[in-house]
C-alpha atoms as a PDB file:
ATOM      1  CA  UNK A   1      17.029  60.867 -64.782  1.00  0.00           C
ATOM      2  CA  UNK A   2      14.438  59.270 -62.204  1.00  0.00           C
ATOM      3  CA  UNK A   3      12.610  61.599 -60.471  1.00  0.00           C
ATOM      4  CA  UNK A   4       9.964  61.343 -57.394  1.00  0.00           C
ATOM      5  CA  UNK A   5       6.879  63.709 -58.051  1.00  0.00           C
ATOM      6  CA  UNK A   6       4.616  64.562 -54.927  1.00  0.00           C
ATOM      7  CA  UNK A   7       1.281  65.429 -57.264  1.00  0.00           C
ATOM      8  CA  UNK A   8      -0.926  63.499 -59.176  1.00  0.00           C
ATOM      9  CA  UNK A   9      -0.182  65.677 -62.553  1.00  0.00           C
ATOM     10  CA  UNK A  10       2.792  66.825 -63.779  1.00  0.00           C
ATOM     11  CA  UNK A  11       1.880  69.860 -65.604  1.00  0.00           C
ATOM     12  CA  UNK A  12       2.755  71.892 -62.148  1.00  0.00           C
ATOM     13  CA  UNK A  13       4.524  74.961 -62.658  1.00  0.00           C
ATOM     14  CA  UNK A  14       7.410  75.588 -64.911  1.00  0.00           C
ATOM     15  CA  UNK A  15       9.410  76.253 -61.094  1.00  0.00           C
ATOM     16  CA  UNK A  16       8.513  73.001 -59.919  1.00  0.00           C
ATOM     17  CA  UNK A  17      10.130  71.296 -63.225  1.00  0.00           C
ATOM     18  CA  UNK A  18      13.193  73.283 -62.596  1.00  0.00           C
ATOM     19  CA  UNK A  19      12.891  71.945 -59.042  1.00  0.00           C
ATOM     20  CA  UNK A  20      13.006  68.579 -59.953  1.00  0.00           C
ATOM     21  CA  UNK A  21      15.758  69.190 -61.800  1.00  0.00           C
ATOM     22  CA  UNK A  22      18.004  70.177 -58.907  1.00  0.00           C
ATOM     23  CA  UNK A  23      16.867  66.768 -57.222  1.00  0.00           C
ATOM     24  CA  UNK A  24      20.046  64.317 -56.282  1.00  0.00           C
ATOM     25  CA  UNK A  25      20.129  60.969 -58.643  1.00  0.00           C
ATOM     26  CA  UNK A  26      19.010  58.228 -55.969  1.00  0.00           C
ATOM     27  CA  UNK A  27      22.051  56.136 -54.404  1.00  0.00           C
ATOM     28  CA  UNK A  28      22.548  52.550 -56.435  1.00  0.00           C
ATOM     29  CA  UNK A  29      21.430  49.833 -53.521  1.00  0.00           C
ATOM     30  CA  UNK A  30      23.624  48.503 -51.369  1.00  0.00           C
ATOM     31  CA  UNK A  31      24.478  44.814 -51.970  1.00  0.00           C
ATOM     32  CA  UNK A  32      25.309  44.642 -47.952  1.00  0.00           C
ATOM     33  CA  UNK A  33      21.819  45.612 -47.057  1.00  0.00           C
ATOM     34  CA  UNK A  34      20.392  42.270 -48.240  1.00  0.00           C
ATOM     35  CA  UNK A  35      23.017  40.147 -46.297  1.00  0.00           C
ATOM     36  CA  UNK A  36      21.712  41.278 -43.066  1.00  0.00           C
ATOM     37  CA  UNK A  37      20.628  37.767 -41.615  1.00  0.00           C
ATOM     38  CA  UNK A  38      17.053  39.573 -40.258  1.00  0.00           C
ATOM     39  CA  UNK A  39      16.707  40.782 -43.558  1.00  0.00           C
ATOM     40  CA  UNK A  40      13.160  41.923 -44.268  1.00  0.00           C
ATOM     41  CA  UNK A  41      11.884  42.966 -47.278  1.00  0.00           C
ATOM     42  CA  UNK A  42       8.779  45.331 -45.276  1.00  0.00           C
ATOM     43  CA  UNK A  43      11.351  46.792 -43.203  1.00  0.00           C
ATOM     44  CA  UNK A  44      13.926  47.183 -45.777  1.00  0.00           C
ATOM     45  CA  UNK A  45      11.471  49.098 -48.018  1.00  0.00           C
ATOM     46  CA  UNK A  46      10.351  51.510 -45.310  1.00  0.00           C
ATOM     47  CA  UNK A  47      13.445  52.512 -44.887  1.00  0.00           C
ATOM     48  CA  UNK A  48      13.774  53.985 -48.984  1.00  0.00           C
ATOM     49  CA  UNK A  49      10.635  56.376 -47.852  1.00  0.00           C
ATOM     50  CA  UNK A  50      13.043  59.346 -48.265  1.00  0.00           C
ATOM     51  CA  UNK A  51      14.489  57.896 -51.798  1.00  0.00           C
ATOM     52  CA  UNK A  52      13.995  60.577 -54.499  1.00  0.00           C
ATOM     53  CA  UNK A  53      12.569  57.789 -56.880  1.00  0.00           C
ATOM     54  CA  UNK A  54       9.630  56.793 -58.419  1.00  0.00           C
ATOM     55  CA  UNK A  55       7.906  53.312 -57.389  1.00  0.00           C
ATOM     56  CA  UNK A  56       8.287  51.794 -60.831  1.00  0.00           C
ATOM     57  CA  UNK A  57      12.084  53.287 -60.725  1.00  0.00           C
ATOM     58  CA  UNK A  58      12.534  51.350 -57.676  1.00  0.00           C
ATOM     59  CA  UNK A  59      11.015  48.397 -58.720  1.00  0.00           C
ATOM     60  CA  UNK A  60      13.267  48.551 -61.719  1.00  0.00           C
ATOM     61  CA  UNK A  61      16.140  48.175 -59.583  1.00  0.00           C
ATOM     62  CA  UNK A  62      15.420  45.538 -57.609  1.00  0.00           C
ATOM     63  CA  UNK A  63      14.583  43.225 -60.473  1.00  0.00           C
ATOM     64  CA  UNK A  64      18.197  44.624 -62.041  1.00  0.00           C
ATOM     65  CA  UNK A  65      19.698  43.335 -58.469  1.00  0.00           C
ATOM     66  CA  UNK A  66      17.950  40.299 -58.803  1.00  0.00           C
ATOM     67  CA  UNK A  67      18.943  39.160 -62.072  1.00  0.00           C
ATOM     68  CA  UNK A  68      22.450  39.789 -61.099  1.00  0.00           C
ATOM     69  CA  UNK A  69      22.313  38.011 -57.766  1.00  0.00           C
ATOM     70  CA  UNK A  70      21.006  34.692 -60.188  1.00  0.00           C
ATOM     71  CA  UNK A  71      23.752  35.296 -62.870  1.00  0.00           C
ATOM     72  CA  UNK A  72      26.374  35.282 -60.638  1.00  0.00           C
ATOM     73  CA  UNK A  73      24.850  31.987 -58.543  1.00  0.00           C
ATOM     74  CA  UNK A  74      24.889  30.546 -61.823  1.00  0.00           C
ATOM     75  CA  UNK A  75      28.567  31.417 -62.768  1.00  0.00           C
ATOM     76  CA  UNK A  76      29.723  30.403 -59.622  1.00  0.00           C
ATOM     77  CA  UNK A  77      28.332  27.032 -60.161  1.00  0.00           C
ATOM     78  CA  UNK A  78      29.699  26.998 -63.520  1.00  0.00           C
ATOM     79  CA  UNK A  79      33.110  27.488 -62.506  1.00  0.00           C
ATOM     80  CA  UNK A  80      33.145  25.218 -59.491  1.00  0.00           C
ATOM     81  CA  UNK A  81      31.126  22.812 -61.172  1.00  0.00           C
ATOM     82  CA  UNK A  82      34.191  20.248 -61.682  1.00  0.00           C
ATOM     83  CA  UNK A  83      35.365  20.735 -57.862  1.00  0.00           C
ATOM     84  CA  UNK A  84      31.605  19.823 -57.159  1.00  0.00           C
ATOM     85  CA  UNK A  85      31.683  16.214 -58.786  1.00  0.00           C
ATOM     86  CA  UNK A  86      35.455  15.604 -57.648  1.00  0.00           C
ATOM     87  CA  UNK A  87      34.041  16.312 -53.834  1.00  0.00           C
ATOM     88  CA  UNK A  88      32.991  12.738 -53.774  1.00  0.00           C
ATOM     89  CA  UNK A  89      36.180  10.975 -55.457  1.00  0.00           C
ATOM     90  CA  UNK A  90      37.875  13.425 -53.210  1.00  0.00           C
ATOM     91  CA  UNK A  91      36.646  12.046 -49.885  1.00  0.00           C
ATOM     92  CA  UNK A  92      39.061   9.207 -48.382  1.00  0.00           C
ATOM     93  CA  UNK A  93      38.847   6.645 -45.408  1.00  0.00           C
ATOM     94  CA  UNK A  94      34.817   6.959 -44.823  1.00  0.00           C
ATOM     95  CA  UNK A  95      34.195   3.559 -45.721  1.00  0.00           C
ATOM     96  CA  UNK A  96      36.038   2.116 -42.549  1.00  0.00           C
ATOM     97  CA  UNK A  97      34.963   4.480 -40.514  1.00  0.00           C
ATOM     98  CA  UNK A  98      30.913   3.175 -41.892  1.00  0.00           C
ATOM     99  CA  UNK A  99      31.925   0.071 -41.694  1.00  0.00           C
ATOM    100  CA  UNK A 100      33.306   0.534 -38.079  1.00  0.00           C
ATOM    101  CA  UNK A 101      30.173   1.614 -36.862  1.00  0.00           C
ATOM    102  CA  UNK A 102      27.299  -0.535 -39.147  1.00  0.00           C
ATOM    103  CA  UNK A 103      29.906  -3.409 -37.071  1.00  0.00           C
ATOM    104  CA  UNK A 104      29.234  -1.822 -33.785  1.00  0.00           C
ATOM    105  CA  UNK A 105      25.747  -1.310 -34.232  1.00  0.00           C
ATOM    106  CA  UNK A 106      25.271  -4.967 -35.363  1.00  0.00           C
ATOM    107  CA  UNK A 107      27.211  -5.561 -32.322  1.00  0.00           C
ATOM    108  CA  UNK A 108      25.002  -3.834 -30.622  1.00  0.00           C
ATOM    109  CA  UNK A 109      21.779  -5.257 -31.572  1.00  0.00           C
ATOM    110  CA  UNK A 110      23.223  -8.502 -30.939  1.00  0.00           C
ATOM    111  CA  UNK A 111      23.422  -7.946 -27.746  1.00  0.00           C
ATOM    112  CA  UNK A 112      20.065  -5.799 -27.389  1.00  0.00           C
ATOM    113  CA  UNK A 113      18.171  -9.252 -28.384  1.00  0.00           C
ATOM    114  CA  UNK A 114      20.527 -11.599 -25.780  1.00  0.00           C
ATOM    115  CA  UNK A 115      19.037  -9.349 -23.430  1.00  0.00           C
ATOM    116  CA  UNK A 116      15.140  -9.295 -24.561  1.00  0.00           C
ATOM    117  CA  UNK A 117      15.676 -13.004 -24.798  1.00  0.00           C
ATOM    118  CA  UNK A 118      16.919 -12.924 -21.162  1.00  0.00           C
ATOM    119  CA  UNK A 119      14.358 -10.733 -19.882  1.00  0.00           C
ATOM    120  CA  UNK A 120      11.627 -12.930 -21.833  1.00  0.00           C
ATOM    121  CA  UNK A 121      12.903 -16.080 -20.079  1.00  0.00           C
ATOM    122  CA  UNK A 122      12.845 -14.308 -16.581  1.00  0.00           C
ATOM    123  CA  UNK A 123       9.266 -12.987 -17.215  1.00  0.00           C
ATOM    124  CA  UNK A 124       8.139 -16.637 -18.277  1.00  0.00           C
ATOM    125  CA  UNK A 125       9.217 -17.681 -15.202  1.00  0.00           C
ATOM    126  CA  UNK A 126       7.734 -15.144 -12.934  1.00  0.00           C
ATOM    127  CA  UNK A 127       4.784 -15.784 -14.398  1.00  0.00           C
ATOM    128  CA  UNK A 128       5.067 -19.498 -13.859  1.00  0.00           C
ATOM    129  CA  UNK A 129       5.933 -18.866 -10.177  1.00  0.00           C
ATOM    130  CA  UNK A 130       2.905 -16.179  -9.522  1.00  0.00           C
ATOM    131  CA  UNK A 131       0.809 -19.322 -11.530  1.00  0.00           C
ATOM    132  CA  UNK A 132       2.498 -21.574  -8.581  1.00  0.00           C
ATOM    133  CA  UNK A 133       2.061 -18.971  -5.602  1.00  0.00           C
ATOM    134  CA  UNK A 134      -1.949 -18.521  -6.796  1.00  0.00           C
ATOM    135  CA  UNK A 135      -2.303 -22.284  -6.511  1.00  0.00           C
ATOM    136  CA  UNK A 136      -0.651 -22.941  -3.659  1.00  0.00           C
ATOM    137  CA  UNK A 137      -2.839 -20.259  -1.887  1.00  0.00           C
ATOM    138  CA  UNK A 138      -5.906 -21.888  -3.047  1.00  0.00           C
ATOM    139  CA  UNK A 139      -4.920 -25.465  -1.963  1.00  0.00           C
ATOM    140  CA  UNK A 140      -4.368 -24.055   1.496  1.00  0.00           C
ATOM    141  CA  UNK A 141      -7.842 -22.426   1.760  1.00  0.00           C
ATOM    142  CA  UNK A 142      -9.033 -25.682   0.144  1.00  0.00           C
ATOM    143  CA  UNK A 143      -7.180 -27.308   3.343  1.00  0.00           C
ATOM    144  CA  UNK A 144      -8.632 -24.579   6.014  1.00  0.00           C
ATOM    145  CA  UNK A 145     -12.075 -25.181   4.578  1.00  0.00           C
ATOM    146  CA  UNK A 146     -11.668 -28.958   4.726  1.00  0.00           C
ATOM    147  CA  UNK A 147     -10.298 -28.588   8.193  1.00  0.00           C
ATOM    148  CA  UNK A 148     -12.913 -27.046   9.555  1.00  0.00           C
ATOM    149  CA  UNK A 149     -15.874 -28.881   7.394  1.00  0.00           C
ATOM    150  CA  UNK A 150     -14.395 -32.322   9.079  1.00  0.00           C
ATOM    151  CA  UNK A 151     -14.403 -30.664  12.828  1.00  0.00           C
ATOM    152  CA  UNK A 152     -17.969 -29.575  12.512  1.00  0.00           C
ATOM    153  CA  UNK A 153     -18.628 -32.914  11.307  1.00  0.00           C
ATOM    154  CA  UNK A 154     -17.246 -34.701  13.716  1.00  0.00           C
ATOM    155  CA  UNK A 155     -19.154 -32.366  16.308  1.00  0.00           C
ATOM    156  CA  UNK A 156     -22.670 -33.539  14.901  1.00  0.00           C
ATOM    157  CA  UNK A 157     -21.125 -36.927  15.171  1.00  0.00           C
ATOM    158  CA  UNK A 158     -20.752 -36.628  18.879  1.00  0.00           C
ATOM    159  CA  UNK A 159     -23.786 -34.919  19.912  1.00  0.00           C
ATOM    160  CA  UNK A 160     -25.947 -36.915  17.475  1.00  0.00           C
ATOM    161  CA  UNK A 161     -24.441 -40.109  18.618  1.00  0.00           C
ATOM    162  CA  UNK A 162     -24.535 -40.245  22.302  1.00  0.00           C
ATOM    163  CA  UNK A 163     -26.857 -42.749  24.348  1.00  0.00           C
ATOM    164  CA  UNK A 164     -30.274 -41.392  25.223  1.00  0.00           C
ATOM    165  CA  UNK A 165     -29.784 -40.604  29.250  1.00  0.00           C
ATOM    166  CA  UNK A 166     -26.467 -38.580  27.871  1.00  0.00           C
ATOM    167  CA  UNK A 167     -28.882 -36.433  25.680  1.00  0.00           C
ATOM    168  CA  UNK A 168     -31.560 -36.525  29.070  1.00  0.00           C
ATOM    169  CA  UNK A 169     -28.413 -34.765  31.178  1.00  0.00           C
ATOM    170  CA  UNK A 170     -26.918 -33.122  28.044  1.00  0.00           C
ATOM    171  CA  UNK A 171     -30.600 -31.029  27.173  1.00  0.00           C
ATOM    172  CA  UNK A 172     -31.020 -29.209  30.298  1.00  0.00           C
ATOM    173  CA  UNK A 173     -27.256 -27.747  30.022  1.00  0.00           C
ATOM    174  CA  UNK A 174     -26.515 -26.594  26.570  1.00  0.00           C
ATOM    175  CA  UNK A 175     -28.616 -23.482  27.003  1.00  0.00           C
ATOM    176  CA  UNK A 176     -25.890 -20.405  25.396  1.00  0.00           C
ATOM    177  CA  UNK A 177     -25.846 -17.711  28.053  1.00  0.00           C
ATOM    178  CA  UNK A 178     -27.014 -15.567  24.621  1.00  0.00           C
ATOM    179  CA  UNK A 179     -29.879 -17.259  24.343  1.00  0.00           C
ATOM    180  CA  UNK A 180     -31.159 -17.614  27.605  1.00  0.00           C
ATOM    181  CA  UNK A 181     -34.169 -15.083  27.800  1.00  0.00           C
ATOM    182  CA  UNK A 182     -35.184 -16.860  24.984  1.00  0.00           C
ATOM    183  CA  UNK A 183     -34.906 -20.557  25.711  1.00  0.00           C
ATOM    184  CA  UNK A 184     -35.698 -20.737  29.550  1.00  0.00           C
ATOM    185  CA  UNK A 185     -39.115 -21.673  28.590  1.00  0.00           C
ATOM    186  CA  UNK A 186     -38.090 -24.431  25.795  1.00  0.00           C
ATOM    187  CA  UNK A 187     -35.973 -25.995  29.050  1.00  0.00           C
ATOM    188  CA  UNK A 188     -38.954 -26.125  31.155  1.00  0.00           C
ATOM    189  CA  UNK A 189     -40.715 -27.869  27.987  1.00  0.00           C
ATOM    190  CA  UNK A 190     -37.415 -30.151  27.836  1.00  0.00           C
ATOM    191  CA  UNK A 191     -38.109 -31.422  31.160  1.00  0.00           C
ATOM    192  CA  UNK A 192     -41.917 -32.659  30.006  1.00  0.00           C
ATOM    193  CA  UNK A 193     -41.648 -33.747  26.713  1.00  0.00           C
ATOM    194  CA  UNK A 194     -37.926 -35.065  26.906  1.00  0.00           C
ATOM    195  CA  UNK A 195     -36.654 -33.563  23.897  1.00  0.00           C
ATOM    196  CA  UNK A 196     -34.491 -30.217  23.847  1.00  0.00           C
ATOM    197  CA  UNK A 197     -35.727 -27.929  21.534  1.00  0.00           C
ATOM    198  CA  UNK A 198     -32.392 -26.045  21.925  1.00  0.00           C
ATOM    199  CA  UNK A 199     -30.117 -28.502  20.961  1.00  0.00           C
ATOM    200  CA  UNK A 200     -32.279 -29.489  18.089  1.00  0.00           C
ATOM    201  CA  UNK A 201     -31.810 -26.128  16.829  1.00  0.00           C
ATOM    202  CA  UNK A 202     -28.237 -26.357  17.041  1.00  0.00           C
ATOM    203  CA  UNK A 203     -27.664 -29.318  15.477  1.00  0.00           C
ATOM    204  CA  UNK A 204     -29.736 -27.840  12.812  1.00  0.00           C
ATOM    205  CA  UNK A 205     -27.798 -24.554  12.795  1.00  0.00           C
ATOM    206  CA  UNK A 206     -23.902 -26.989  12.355  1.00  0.00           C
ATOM    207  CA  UNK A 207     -25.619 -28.897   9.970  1.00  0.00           C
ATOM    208  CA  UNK A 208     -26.254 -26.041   7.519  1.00  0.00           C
ATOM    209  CA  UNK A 209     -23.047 -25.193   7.727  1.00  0.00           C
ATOM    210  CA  UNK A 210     -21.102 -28.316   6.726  1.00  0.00           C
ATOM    211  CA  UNK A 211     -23.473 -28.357   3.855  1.00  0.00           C
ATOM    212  CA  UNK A 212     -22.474 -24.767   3.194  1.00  0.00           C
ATOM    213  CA  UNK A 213     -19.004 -26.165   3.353  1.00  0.00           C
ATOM    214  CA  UNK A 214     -19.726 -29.367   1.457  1.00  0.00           C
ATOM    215  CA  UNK A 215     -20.909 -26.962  -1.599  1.00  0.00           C
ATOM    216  CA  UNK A 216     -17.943 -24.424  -1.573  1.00  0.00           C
ATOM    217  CA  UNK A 217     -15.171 -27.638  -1.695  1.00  0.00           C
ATOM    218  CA  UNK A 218     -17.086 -28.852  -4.905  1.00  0.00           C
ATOM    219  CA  UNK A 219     -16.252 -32.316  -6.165  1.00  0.00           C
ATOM    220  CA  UNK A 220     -13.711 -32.670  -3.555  1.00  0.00           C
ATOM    221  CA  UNK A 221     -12.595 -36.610  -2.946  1.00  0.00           C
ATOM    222  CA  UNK A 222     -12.418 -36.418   0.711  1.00  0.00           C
ATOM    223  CA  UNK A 223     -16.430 -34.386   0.694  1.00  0.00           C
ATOM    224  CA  UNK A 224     -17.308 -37.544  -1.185  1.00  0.00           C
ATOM    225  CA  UNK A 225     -15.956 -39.975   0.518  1.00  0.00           C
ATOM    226  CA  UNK A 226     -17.955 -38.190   3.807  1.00  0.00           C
ATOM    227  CA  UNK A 227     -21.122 -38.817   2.311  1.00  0.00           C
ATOM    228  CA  UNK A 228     -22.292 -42.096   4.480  1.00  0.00           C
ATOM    229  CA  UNK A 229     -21.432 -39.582   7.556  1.00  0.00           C
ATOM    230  CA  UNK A 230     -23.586 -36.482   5.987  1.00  0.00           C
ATOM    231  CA  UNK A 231     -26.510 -38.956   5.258  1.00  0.00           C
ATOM    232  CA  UNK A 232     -26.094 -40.239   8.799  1.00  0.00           C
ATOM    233  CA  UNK A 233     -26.275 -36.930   9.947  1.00  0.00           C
ATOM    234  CA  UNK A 234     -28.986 -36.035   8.572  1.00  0.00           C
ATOM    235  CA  UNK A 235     -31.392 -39.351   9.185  1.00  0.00           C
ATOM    236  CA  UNK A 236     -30.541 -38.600  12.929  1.00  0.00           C
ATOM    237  CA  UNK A 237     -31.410 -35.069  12.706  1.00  0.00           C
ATOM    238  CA  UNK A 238     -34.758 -35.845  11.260  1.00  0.00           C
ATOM    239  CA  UNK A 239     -35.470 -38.281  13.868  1.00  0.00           C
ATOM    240  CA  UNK A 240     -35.042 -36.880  16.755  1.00  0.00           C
ATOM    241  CA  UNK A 241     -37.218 -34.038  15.155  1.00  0.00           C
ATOM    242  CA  UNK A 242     -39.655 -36.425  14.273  1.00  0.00           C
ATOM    243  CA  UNK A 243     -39.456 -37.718  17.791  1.00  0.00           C
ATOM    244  CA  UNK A 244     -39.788 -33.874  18.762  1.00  0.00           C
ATOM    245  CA  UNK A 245     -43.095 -33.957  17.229  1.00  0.00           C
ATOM    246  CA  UNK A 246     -44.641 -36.450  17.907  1.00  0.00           C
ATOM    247  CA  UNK A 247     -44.488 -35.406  21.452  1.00  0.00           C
ATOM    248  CA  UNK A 248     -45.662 -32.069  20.977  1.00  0.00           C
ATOM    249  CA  UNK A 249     -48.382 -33.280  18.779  1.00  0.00           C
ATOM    250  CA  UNK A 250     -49.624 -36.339  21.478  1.00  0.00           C
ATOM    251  CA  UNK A 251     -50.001 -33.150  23.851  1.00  0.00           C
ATOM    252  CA  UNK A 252     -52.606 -31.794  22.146  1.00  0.00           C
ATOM    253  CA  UNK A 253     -53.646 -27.739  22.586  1.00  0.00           C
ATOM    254  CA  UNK A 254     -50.821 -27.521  25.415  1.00  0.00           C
ATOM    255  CA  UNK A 255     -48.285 -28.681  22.847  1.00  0.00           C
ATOM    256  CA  UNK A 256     -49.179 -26.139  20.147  1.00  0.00           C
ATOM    257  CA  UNK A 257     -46.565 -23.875  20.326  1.00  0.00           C
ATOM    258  CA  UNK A 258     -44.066 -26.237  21.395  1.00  0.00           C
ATOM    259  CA  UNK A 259     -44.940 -27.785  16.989  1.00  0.00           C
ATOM    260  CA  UNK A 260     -44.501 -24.705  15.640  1.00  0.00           C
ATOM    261  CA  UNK A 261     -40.976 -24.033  17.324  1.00  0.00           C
ATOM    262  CA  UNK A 262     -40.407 -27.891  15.447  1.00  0.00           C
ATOM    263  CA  UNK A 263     -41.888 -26.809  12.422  1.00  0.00           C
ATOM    264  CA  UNK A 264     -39.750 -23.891  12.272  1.00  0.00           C
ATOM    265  CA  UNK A 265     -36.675 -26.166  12.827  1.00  0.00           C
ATOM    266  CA  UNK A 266     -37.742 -28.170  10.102  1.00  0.00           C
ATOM    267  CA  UNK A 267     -37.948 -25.065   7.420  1.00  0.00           C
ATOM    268  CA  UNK A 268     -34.605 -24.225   8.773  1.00  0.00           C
ATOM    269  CA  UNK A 269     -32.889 -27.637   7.781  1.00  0.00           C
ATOM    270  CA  UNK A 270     -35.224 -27.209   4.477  1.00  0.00           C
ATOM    271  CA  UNK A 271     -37.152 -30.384   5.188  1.00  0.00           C
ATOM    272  CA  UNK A 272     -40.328 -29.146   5.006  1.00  0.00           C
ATOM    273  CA  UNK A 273     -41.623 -32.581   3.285  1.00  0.00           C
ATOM    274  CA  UNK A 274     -40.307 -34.529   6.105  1.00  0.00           C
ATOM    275  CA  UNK A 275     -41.896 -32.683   8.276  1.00  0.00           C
ATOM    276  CA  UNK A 276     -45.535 -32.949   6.581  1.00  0.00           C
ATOM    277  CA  UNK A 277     -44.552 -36.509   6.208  1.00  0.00           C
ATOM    278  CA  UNK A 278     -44.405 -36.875   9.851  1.00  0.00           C
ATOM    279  CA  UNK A 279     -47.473 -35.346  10.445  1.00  0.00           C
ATOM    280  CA  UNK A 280     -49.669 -37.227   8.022  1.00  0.00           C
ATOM    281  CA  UNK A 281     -48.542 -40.115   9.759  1.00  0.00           C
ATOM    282  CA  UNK A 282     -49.543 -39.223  13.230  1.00  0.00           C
ATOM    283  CA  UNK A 283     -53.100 -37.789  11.618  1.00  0.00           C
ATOM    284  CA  UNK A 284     -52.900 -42.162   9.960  1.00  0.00           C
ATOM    285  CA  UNK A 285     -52.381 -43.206  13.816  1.00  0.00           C
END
């Protein structure tokens, strides 16, 4: 009989052996305890504290239950073995219903790539129009630029080629109302030395702009074909600053200041060589 013993030595008294003796045998386990579906095998052993067994007794026990448990698995695969291979033969009418649906999924993918093929199409041709809509926009700022390059040219054109008593009236009445703290005394000059210092400047100023113009259009036909009107321009620019200085020069100390202001036009255009051309010349005469 399995007892539990609470010492560590068993020679105890002859009434604690006769004690033991009147100890219940311990309960068989229940088979139902282990079908609990939160079985656990911590909490299931706490709860034996109270068995009136020994640890090896119990330990006994369980492997007893556990060989059982695997000879009955294995018996009832032995005697169900048979229905387990006939299972498969035993299964009817699947393969339509496979076939049914590998034919819809086929289907299906069919029209999955119609689609991609659609949508591929319709992005190739978004992306050709955005191409379209990008060029477009730059040909029109090509056109505004253009636009405006010719209208400043054709300004220089008219105030470069008027007669000379034009540019005599013209001199003493294109002072800006911004710049007239500034340029009263360049009039008063005008009026001696014929030439306005003013409108010099201006010309000067438009020019650098259509050749500001002239390099943002490129290799543009219509800049090129301009060129005999640029070079044009420019000689008559350089003359009438040439013209400019040689007056203020032929004045001598009074005309000092009034060859600086034409120097400083001449940096401005970035003609700095013409301008030292000019006045090695007079320095020849």
């Amino acid at each position: 009989m399995s007892r539990f013993y609470f010492g560590d030595s068993r020679s105890n008294s002859d009434d604690d052996d006769e004690d033991d003796e009147d100890l219940p045998y311990p309960a068989p386990l229940q088979r139902n305890d282990f079908l609990t579906p939160d079985f656990s095998p911590s909490t299931y052993l706490s709860t034996l504290s109270n068995r009136h067994q020994t640890l090896e007794d119990l330990r006994s026990d369980l492997r007893s239950r556990s060989q059982l448990l695997s000879k009955e698995l294995l018996d009832l695969v032995n005697s169900n073995y048979q229905d387990f291979l006939n299972l498969g033969n035993s299964l009817h009418g699947g393969e339509e219903k496979v076939e049914e649906v590998r034919v819809g999924l086929l289907g299906f993918r069919k029209e999955v790539d119609g689609l991609k093929k659609v949508v591929e199409g319709r992005e190739d041709e978004v992306r050709g129009l955005l191409e379209e809509r990008r060029g477009v926009r730059g040909e029109i700022e090509v056109g505004r630029r253009l636009l405006d390059y010719d209208a400043r040219l054709r300004e220089l054109d008219e105030d470069l080629d008027i007669n000379a008593s034009a540019k005599e009236a013209d001199r003493e009445e294109d002072v800006s109302d911004s710049e007239e703290d500034e340029d009263d005394d360049d009039d008063e000059e005008d009026a001696s030395y014929g030439v306005s210092i003013v409108k010099l400047r201006r010309n000067v100023v438009q020019y650098r702009l259509v050749q500001d113009l002239e390099k943002s259009l490129g290799e543009h036909p219509y800049i090129g074909a301009q060129a005999s009107r640029m070079t044009k321009v420019r000689s008559t620019i350089l003359l009438d600053l040439s013209t400019a200085l040689q007056h203020s020069k032929s004045a001598g100390a009074a005309g000092s200041g009034r060859v600086m202001k034409v120097m400083k036009i001449y940096a401005d255009m970035e003609e700095s060589a013409e301008a030292v051309k000019v006045l090695k010349s007079l320095k020849a005469t």
